[in-house]
Protein backbone atom coordinates (compact mmCIF):
# COMPACT_ATOMS: atom_id res chain seq x y z
CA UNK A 1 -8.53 -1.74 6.50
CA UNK A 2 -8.97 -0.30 10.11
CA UNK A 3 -6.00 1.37 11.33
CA UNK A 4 -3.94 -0.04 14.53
CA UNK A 5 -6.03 0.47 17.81
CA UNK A 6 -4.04 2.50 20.09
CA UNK A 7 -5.66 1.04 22.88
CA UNK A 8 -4.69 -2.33 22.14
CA UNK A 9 -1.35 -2.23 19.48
CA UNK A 10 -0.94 -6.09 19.94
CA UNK A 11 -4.70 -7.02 19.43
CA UNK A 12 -4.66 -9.59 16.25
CA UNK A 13 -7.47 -7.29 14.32
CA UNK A 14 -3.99 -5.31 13.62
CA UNK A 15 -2.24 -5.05 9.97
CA UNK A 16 -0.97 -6.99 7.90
CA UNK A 17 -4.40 -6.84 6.38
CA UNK A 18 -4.51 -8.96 3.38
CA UNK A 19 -6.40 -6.91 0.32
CA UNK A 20 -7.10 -7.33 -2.94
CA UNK A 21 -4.81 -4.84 -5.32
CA UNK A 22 -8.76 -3.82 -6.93
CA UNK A 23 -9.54 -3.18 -3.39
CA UNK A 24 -6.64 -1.01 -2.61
CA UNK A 25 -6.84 1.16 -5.48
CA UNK A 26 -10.85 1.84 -5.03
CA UNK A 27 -9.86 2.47 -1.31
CA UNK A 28 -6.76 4.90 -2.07
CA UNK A 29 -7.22 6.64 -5.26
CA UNK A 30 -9.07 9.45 -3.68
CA UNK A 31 -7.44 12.63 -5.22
CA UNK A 32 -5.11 13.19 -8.56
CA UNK A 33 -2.58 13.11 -6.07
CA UNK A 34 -2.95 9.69 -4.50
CA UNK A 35 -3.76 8.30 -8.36
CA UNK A 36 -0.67 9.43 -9.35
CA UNK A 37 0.54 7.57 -6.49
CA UNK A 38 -0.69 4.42 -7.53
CA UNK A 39 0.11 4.85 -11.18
CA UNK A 40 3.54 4.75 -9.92
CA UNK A 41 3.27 1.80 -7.72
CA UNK A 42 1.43 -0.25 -10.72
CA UNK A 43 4.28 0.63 -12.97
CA UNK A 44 6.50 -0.45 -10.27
CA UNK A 45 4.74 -3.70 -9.98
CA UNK A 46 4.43 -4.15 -13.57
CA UNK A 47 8.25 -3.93 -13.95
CA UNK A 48 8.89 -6.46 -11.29
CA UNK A 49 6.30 -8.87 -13.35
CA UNK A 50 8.37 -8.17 -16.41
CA UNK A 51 11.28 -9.24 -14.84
CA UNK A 52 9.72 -12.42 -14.18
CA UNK A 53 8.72 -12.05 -10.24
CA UNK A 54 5.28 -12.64 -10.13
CA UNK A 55 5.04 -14.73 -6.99
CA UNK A 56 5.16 -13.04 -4.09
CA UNK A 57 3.41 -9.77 -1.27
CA UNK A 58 4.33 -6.31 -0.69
CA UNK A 59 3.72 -4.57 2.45
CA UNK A 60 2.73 -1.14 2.07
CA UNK A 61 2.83 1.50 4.52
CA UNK A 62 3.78 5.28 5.54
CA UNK A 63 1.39 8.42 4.92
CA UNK A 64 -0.42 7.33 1.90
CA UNK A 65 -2.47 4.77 3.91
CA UNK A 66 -2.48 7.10 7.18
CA UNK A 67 -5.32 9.69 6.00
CA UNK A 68 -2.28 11.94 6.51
CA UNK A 69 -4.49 14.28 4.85
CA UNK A 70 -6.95 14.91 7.82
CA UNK A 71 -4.11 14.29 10.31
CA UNK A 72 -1.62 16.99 8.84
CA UNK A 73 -3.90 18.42 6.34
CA UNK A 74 -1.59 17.87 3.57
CA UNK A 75 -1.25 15.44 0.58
CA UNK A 76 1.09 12.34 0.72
CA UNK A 77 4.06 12.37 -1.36
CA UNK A 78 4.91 8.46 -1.74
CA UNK A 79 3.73 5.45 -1.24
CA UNK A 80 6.10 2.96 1.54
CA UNK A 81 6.74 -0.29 -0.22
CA UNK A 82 8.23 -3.69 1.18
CA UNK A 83 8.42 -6.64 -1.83
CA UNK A 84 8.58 -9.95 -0.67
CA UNK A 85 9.58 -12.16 -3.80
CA UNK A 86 9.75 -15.52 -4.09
CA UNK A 87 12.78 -16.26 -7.14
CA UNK A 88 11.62 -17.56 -10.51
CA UNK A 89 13.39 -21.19 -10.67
């Protein structure tokens, strides 16, 4: 998941980058910090499956996927979320 080329911001190889959720967690779960993370966010998608939304994307964004960690030499704290759902009929 390459990061948005500053150079060219409206280039198509640009997110949304569709990714497995397997994928994402072997890319992201780097410290105890950023698996505790993701714990979170799999609870939080386990709750929305419970409650019977189970079609749908998220979007996620913010620090977590910004190697904020090199760039401010610090830790994320949370993880940006967007759910699009599609309603169980």
């Amino acid at each position: 998941m390459p990061p948005i080329q500053s150079t060219a911001p409206t280039a198509m190889e640009r997110s949304p980058y569709p990714v497995s959720l397997t994928d994402f967690v072997l890319r992201f779960s780097t410290t105890n910090k950023c698996r505790a993370i993701l714990s979170g966010l799999l609870g939080f998608r386990a709750a929305l499956h419970s409650a019977g939304l189970t079609e749908g994307f998220q979007w996620i964004d913010g620090s977590f996927i910004e190697n904020i960690e090199e760039i401010e030499s610090r830790e994320p704290a949370d993880v940006d979320v967007v759910t699009f759902f599609h309603l169980p009929r």
